[in-house]
PDB file of N, CA and C in Angstrom:
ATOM      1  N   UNK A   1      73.082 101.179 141.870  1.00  0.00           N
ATOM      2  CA  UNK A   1      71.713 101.634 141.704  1.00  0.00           C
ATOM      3  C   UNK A   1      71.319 101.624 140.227  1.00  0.00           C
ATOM      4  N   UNK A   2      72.054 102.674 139.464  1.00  0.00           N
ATOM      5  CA  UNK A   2      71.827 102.275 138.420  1.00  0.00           C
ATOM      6  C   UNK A   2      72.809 101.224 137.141  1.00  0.00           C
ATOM      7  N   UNK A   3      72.240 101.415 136.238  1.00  0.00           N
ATOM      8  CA  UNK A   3      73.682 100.046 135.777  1.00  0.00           C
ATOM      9  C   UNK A   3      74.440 101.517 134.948  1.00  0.00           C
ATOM     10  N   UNK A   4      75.999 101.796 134.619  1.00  0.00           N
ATOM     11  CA  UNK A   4      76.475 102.143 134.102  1.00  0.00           C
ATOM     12  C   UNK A   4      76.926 101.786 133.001  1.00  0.00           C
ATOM     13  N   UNK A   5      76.246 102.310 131.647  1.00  0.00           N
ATOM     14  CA  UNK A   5      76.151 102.715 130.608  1.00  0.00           C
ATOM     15  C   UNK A   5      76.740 103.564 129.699  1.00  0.00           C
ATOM     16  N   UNK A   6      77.618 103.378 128.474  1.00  0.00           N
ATOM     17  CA  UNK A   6      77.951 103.935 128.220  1.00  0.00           C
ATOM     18  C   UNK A   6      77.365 105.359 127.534  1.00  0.00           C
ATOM     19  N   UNK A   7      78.271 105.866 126.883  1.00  0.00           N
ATOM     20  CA  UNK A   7      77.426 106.877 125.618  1.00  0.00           C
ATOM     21  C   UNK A   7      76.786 106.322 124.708  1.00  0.00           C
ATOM     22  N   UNK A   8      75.235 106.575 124.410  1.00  0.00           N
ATOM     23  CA  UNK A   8      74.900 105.942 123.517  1.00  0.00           C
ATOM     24  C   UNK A   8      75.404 106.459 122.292  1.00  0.00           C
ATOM     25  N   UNK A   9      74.542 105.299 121.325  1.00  0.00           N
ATOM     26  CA  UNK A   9      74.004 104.543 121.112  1.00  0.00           C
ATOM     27  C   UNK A   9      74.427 102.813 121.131  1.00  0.00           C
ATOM     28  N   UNK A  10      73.136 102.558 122.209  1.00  0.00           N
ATOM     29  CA  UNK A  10      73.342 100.672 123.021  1.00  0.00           C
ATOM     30  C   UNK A  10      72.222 100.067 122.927  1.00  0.00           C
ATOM     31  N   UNK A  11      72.217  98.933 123.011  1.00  0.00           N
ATOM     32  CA  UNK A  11      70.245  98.609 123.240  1.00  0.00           C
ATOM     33  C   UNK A  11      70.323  98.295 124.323  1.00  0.00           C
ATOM     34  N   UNK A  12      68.688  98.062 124.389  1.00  0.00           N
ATOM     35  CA  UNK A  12      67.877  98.097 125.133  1.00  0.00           C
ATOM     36  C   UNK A  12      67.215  96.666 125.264  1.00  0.00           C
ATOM     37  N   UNK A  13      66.835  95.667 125.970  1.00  0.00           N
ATOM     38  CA  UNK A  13      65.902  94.635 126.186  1.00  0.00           C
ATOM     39  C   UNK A  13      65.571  94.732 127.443  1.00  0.00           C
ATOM     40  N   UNK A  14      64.375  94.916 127.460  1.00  0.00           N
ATOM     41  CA  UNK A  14      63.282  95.105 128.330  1.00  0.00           C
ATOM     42  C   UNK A  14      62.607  93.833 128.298  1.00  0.00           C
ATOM     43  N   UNK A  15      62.109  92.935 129.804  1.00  0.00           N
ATOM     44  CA  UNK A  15      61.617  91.933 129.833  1.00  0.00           C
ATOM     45  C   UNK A  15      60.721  92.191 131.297  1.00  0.00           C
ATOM     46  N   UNK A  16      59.176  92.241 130.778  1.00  0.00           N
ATOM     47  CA  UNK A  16      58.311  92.173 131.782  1.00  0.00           C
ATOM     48  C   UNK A  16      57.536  91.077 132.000  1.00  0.00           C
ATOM     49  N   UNK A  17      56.920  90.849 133.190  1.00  0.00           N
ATOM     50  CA  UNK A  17      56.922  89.644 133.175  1.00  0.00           C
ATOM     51  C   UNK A  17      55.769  89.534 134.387  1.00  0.00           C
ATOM     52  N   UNK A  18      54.954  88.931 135.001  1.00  0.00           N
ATOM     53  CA  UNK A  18      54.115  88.444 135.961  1.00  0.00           C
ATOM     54  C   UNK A  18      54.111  86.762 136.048  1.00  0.00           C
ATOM     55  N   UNK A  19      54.492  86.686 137.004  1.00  0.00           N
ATOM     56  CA  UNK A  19      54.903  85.274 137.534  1.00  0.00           C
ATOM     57  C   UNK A  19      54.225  84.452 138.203  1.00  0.00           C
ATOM     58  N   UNK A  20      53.757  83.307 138.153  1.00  0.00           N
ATOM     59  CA  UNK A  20      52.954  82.118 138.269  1.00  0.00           C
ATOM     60  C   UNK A  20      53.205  81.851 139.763  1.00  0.00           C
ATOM     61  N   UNK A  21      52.130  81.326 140.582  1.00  0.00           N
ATOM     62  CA  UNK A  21      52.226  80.772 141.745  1.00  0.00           C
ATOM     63  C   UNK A  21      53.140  79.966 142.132  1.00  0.00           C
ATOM     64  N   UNK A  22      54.044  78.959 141.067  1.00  0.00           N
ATOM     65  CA  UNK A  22      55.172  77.973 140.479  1.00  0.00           C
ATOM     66  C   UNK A  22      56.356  78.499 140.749  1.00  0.00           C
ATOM     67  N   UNK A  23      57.018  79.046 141.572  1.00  0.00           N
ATOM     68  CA  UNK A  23      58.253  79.300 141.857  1.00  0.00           C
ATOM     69  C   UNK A  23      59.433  78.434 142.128  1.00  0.00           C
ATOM     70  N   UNK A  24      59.139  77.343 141.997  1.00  0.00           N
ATOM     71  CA  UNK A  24      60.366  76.659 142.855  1.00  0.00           C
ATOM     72  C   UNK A  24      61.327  76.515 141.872  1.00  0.00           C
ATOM     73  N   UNK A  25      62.933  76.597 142.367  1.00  0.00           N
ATOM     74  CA  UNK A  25      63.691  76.919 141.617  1.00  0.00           C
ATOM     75  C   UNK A  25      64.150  78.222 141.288  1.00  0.00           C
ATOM     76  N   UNK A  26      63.167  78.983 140.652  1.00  0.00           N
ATOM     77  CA  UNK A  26      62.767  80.518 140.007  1.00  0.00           C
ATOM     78  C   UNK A  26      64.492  81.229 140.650  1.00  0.00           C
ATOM     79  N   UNK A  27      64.408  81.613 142.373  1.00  0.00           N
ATOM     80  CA  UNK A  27      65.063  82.253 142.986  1.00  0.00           C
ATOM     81  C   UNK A  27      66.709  81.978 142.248  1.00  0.00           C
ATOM     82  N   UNK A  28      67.262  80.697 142.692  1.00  0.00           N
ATOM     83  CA  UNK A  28      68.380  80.074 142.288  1.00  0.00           C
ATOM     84  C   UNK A  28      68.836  80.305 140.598  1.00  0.00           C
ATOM     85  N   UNK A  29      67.703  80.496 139.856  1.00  0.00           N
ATOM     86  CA  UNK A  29      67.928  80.698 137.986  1.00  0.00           C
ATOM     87  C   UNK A  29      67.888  81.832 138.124  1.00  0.00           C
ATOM     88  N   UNK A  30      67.623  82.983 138.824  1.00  0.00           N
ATOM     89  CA  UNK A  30      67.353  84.563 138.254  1.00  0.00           C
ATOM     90  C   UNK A  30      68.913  84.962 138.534  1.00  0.00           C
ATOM     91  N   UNK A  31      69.081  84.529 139.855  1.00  0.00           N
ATOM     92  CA  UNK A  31      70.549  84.744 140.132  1.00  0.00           C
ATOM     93  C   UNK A  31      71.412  84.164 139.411  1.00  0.00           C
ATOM     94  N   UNK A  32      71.538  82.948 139.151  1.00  0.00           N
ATOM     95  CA  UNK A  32      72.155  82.659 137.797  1.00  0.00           C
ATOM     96  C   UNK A  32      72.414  83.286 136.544  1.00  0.00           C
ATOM     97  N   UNK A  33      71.180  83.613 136.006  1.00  0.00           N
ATOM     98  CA  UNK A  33      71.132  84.364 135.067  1.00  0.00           C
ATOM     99  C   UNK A  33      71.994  85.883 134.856  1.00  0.00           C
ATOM    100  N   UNK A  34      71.324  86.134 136.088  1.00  0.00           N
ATOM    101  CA  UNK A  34      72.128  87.624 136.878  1.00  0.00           C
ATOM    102  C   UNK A  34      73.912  87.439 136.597  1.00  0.00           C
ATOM    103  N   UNK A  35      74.013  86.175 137.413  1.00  0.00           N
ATOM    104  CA  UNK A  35      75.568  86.313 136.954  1.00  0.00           C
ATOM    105  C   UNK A  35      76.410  86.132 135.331  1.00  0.00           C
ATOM    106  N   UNK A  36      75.537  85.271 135.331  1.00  0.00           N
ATOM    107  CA  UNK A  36      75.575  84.600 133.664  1.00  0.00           C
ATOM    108  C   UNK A  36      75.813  86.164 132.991  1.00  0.00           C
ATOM    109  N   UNK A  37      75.081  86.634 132.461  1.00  0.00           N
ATOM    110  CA  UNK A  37      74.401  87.877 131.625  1.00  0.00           C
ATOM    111  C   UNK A  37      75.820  88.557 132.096  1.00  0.00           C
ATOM    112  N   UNK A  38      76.219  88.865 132.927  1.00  0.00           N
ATOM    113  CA  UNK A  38      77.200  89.799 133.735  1.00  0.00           C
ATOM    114  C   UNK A  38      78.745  89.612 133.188  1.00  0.00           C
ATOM    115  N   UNK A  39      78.769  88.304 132.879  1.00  0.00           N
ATOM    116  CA  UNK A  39      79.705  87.579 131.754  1.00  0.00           C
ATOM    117  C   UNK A  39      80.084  87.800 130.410  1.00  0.00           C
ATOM    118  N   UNK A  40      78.980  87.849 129.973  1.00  0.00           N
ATOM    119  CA  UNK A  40      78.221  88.069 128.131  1.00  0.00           C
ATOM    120  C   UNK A  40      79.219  88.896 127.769  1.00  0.00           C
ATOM    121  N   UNK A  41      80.117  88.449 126.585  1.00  0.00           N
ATOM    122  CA  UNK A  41      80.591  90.211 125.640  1.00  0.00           C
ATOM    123  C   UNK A  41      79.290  90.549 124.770  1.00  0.00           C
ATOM    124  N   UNK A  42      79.558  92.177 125.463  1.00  0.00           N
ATOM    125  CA  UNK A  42      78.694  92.689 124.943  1.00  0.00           C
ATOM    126  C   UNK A  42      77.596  92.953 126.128  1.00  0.00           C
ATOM    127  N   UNK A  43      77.658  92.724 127.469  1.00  0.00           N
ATOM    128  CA  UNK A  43      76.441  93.208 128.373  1.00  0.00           C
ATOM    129  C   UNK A  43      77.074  94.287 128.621  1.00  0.00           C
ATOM    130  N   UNK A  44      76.242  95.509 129.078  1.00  0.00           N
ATOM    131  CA  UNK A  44      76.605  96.406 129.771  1.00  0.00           C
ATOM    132  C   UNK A  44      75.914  96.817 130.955  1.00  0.00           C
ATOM    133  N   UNK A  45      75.068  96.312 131.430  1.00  0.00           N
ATOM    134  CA  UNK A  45      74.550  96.352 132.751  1.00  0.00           C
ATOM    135  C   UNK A  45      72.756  96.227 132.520  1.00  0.00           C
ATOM    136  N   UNK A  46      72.282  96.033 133.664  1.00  0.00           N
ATOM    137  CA  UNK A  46      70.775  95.954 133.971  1.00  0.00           C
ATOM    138  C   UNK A  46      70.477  96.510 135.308  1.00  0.00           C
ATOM    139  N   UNK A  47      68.995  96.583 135.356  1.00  0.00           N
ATOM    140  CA  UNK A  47      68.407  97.003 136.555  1.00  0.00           C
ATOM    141  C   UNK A  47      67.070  96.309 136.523  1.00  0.00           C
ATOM    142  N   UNK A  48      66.273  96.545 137.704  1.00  0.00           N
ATOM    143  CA  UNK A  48      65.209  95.127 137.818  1.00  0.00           C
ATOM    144  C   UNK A  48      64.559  95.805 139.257  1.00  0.00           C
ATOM    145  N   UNK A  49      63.364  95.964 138.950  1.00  0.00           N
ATOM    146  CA  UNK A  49      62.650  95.958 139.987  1.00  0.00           C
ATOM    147  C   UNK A  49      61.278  94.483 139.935  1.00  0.00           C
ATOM    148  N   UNK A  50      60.394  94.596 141.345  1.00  0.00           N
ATOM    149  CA  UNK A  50      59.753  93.595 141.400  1.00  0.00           C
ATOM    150  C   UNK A  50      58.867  93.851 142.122  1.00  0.00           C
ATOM    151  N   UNK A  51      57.130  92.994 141.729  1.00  0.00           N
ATOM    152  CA  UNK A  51      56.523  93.484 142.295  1.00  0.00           C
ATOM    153  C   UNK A  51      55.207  92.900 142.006  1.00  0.00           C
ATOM    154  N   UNK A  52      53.873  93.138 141.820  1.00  0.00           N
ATOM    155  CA  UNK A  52      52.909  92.044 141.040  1.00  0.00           C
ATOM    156  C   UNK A  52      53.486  92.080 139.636  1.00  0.00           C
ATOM    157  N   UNK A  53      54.059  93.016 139.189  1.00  0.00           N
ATOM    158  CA  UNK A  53      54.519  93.244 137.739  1.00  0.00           C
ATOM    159  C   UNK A  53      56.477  93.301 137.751  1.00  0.00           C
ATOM    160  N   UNK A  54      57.146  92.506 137.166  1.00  0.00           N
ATOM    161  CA  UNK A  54      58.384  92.731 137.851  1.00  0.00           C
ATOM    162  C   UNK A  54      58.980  93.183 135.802  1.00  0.00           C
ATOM    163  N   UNK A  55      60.088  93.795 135.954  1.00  0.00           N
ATOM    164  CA  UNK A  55      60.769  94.453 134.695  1.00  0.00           C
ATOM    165  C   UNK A  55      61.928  94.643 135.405  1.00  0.00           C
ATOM    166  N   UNK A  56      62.776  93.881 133.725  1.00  0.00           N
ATOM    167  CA  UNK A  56      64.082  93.609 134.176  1.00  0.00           C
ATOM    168  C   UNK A  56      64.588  94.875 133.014  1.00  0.00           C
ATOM    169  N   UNK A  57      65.552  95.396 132.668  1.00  0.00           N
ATOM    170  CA  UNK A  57      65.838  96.059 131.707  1.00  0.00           C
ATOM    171  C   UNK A  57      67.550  96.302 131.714  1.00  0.00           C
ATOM    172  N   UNK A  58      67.546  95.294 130.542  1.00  0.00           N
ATOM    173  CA  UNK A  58      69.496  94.639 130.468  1.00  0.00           C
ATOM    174  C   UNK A  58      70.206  95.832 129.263  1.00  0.00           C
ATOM    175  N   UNK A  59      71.004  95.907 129.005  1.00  0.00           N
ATOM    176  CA  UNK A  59      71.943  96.883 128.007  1.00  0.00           C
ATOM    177  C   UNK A  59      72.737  95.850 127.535  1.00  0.00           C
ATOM    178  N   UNK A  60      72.688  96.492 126.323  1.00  0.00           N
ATOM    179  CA  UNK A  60      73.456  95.828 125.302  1.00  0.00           C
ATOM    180  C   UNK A  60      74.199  96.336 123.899  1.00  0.00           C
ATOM    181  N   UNK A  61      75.354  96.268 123.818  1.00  0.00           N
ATOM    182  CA  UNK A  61      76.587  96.776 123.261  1.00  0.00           C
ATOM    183  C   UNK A  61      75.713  96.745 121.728  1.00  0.00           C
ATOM    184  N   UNK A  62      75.876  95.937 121.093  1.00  0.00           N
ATOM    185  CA  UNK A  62      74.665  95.614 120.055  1.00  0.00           C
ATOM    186  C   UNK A  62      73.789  94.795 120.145  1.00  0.00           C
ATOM    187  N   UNK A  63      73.167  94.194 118.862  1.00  0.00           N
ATOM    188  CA  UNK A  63      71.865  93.532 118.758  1.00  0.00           C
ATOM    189  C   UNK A  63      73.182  91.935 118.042  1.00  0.00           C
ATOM    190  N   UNK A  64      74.202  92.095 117.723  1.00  0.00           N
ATOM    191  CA  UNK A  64      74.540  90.428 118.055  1.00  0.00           C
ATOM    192  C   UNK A  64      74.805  90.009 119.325  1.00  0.00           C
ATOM    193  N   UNK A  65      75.070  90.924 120.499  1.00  0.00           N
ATOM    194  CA  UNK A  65      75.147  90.653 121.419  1.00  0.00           C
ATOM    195  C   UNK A  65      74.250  90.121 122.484  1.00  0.00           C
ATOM    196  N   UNK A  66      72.837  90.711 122.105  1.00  0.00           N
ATOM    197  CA  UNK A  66      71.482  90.172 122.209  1.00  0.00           C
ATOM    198  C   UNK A  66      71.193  89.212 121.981  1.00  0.00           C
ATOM    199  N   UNK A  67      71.422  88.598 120.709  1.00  0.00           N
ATOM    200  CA  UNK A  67      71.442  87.369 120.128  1.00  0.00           C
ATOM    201  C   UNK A  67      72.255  86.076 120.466  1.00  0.00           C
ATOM    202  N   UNK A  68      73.650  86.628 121.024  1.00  0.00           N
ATOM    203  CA  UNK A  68      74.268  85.666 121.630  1.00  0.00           C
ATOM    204  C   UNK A  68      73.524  85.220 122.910  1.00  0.00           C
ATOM    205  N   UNK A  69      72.913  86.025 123.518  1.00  0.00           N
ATOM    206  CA  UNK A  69      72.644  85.712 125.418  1.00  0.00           C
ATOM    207  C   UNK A  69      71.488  85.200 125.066  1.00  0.00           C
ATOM    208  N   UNK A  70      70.823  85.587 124.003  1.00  0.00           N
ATOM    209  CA  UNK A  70      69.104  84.690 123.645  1.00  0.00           C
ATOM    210  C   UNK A  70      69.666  83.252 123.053  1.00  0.00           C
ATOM    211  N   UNK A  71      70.725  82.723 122.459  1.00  0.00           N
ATOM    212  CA  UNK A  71      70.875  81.899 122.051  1.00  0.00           C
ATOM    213  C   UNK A  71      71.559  80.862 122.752  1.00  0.00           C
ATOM    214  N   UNK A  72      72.466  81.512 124.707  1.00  0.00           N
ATOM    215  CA  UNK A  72      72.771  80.903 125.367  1.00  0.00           C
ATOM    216  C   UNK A  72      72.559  79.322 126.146  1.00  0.00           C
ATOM    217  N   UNK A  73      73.142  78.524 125.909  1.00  0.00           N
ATOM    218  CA  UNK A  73      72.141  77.143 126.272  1.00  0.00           C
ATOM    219  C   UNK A  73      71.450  77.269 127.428  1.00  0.00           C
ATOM    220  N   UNK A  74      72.175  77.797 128.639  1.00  0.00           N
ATOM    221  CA  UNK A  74      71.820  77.809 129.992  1.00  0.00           C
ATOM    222  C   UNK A  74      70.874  78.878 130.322  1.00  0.00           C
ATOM    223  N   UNK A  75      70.815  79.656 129.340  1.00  0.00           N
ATOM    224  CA  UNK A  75      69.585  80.793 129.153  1.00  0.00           C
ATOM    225  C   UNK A  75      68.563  80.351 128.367  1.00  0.00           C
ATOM    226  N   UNK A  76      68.592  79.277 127.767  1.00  0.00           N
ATOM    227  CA  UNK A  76      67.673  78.845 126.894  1.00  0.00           C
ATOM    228  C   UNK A  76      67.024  77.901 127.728  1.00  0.00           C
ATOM    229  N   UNK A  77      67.339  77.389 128.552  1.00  0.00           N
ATOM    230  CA  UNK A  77      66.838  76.442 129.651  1.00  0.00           C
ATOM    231  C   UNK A  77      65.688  77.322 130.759  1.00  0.00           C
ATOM    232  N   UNK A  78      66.395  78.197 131.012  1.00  0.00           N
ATOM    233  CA  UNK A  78      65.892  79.283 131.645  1.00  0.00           C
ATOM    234  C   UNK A  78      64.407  79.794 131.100  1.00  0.00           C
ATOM    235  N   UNK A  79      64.323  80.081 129.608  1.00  0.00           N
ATOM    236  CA  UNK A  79      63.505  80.437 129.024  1.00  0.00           C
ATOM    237  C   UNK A  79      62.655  79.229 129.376  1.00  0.00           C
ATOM    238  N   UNK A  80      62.400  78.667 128.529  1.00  0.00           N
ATOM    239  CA  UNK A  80      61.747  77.349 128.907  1.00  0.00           C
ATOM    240  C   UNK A  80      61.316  77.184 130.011  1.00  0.00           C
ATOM    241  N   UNK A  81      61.995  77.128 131.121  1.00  0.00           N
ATOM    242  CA  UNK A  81      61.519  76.603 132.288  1.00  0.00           C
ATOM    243  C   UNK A  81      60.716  77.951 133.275  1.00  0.00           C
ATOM    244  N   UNK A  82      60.771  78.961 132.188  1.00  0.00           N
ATOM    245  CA  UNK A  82      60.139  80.164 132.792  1.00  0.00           C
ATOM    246  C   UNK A  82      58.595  79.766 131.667  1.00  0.00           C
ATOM    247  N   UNK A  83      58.311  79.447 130.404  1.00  0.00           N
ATOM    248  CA  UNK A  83      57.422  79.333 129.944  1.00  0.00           C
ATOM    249  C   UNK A  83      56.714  78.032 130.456  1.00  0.00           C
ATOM    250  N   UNK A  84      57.133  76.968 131.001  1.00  0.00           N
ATOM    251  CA  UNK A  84      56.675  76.480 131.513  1.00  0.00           C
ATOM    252  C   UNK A  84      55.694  76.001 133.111  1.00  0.00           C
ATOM    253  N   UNK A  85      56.525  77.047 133.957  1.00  0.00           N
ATOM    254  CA  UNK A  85      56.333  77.141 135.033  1.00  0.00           C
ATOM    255  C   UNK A  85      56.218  77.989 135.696  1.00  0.00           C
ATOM    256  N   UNK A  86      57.404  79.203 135.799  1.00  0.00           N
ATOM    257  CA  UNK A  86      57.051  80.591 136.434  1.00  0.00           C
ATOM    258  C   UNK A  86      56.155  81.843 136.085  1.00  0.00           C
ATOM    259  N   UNK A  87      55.972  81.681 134.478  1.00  0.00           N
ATOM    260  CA  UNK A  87      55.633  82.497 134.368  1.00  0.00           C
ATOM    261  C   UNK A  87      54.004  82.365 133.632  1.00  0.00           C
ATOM    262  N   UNK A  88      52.993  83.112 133.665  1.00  0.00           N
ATOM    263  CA  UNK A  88      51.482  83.337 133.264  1.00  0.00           C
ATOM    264  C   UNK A  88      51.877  84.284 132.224  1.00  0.00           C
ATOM    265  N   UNK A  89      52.869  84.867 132.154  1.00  0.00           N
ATOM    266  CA  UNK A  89      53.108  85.926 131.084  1.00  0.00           C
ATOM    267  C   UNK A  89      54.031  87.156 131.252  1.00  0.00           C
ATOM    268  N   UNK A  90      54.608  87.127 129.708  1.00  0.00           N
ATOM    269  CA  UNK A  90      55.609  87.753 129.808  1.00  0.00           C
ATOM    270  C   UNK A  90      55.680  88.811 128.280  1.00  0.00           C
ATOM    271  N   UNK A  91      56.260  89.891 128.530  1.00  0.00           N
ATOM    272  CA  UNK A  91      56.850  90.679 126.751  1.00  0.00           C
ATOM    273  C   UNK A  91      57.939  91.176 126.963  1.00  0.00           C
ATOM    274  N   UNK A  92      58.887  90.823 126.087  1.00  0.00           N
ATOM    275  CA  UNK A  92      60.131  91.341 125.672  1.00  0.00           C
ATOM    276  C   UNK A  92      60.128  92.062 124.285  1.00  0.00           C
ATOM    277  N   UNK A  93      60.627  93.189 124.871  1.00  0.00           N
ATOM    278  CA  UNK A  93      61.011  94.128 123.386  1.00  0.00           C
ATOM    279  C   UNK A  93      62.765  94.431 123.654  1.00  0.00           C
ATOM    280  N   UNK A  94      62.946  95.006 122.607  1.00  0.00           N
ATOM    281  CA  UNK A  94      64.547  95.380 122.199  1.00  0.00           C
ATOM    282  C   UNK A  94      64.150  96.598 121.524  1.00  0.00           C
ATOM    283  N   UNK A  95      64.953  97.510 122.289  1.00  0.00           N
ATOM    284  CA  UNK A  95      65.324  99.031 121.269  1.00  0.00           C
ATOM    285  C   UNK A  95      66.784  99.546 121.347  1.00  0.00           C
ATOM    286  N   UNK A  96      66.363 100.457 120.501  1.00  0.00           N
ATOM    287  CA  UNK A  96      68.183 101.320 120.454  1.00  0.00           C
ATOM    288  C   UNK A  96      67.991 102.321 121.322  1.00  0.00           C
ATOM    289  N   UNK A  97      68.903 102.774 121.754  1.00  0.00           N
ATOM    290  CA  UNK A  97      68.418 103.566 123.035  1.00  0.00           C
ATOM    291  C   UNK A  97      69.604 105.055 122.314  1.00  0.00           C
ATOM    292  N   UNK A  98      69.351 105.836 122.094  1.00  0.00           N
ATOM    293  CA  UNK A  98      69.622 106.911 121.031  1.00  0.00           C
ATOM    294  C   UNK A  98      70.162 108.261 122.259  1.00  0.00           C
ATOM    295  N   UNK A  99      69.420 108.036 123.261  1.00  0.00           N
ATOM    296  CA  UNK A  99      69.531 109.261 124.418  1.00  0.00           C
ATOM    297  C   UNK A  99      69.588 108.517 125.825  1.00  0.00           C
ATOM    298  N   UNK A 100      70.430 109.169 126.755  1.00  0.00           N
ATOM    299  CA  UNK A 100      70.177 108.835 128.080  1.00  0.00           C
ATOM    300  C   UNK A 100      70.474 110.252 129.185  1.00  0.00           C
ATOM    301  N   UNK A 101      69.624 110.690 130.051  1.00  0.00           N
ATOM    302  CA  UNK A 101      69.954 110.989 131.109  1.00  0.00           C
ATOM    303  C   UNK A 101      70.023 111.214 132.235  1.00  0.00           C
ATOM    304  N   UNK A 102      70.376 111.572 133.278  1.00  0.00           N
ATOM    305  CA  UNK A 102      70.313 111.225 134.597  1.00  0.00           C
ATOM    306  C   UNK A 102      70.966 112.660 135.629  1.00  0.00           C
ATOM    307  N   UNK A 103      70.180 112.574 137.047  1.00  0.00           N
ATOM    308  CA  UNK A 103      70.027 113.132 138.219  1.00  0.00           C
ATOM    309  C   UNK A 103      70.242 112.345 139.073  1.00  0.00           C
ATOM    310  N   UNK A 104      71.144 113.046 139.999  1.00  0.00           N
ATOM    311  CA  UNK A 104      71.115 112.340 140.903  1.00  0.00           C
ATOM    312  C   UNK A 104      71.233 113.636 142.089  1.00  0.00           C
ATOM    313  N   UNK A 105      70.735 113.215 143.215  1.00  0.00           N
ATOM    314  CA  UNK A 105      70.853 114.366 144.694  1.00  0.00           C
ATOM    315  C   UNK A 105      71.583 113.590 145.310  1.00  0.00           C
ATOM    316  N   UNK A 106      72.700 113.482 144.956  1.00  0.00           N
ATOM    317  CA  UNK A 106      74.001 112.819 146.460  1.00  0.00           C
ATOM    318  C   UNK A 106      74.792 113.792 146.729  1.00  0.00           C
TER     319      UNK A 106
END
């Protein structure tokens, strides 16, 4: 449910996004990505909902670690082929994430 995280301090990249009528493909690269990212030294988990507005929000050990998965070839393809086709628009930010906490009723 949620991604497990360590103690901060980790970042944060947040990627929102509204997606183009242009899907084909889309399904097969997110999951990719999904696994890809899951790989990365330096990921520490994400979560992702979806919807007219979909937000993905990945963790990250540091900000070279960020830099490695933005600089990934097969993620860089991804990018691209999301600016080209899936997507009408998108914003990504990066923060340090300084505090975290959580409830749960189980």
């Amino acid at each position: 449910m949620f991604a497990d995280t360590p103690k901060p301090p980790y970042y944060t990249v947040i990627f929102t996004s509204v997606k183009s009528d242009q899907q084909q493909g889309y399904s097969d690269m997110a999951t990719n990505m999904w696994n890809l990212a899951h790989q990365q030294p330096g990921f520490l988990g994400a979560e992702s909902a979806s919807a007219d507005l979909s937000i993905t929000v990945s963790y990250w050990k540091d900000l070279d670690s960020i830099k490695a998965w933005r600089n990934n070839a097969e993620h860089q393809q991804a990018q691209k082929m999301g600016k080209e086709q899936w997507y009408n628009a998108y914003k990504l930010r990066i923060a340090k994430v300084e505090r975290d906490y959580q409830f749960a009723r189980l």
